[in-house]
Protein backbone atom coordinates (compact mmCIF):
# COMPACT_ATOMS: atom_id res chain seq x y z
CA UNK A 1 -10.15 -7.40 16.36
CA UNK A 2 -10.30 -10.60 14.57
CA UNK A 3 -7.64 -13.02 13.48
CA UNK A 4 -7.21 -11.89 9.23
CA UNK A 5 -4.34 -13.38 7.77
CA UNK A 6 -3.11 -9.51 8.00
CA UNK A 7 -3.45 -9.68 11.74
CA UNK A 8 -1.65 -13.12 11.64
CA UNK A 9 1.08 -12.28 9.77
CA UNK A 10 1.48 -9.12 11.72
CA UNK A 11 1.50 -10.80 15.23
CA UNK A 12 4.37 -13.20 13.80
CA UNK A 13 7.10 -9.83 13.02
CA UNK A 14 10.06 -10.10 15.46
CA UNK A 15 11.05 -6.29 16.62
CA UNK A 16 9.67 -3.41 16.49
CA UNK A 17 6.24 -2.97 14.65
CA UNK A 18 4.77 0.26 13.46
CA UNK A 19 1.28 1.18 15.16
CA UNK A 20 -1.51 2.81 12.96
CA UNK A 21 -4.87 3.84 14.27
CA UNK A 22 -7.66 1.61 13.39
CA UNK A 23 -8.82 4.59 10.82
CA UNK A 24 -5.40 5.10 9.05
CA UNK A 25 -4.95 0.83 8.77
CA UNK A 26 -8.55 0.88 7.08
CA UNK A 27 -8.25 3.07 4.60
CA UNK A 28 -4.47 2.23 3.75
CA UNK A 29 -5.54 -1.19 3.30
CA UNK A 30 -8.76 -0.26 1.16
CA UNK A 31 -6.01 1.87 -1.00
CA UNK A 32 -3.77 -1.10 -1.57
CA UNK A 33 -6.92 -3.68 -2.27
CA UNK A 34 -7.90 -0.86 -5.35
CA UNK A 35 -4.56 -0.68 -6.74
CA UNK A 36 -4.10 -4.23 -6.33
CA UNK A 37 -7.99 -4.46 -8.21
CA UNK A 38 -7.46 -1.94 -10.82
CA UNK A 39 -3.60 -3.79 -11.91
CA UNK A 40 -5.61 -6.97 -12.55
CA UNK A 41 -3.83 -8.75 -9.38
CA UNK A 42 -1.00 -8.50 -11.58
CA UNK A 43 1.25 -6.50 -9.15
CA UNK A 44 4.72 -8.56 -7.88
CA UNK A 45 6.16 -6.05 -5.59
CA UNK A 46 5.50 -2.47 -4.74
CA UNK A 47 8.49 -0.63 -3.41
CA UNK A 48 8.39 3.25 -1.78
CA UNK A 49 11.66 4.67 -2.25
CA UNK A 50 11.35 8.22 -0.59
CA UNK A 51 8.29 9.72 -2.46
CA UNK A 52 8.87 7.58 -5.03
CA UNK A 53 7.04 3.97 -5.71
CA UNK A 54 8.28 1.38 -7.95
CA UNK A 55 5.80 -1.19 -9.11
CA UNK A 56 6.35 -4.60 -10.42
CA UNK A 57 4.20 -6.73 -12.09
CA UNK A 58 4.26 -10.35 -12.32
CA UNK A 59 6.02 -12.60 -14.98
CA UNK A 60 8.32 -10.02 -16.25
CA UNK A 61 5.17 -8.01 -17.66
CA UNK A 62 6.92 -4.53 -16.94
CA UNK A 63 7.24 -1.93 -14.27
CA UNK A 64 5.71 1.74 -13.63
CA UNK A 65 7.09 4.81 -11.36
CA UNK A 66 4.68 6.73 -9.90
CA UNK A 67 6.13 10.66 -8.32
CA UNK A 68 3.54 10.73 -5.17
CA UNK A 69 4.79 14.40 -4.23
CA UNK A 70 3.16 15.02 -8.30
CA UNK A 71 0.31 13.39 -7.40
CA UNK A 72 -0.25 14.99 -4.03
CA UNK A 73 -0.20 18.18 -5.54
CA UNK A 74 -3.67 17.90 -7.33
CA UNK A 75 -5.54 16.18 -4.19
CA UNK A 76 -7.18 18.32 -1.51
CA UNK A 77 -7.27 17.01 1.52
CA UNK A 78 -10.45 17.27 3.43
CA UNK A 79 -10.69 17.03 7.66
CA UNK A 80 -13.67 15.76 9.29
């Protein structure tokens, strides 16, 4: 694998780090690069609090809630 920032940073955490298959990084990191797209690169923080997320935008612009058990309930999940 080559040195991305991403790989950087991660090689810098102190304790324990959380292992994800090559797969499952990929497409968790293609997920955050769309939200981060579709918000206009306009998104501060982005906090999971059980299955709830919190998102923050910069300069005081707002923030929305999102209920990901909702959500999951209308996606079908397809195995290869």
């Amino acid at each position: 694998m080559s040195k991305t920032p991403c790989s950087v940073l991660n090689s810098k955490i102190r304790g324990k780090k959380v292992y994800l298959p090559d797969d499952d990084e990929s497409l968790i990191s293609t997920a955050l690069s769309l939200v981060w797209t579709k918000t206009d690169k306009k998104i501060d923080s982005c906090t999971f609090e059980q299955d709830r997320v919190r998102m923050s935008y910069k300069k005081n612009e707002g923030r929305i809630y999102f209920d990901l058990e909702e959500s999951l309930s209308n996606f079908t999940f397809i195995d290869k």
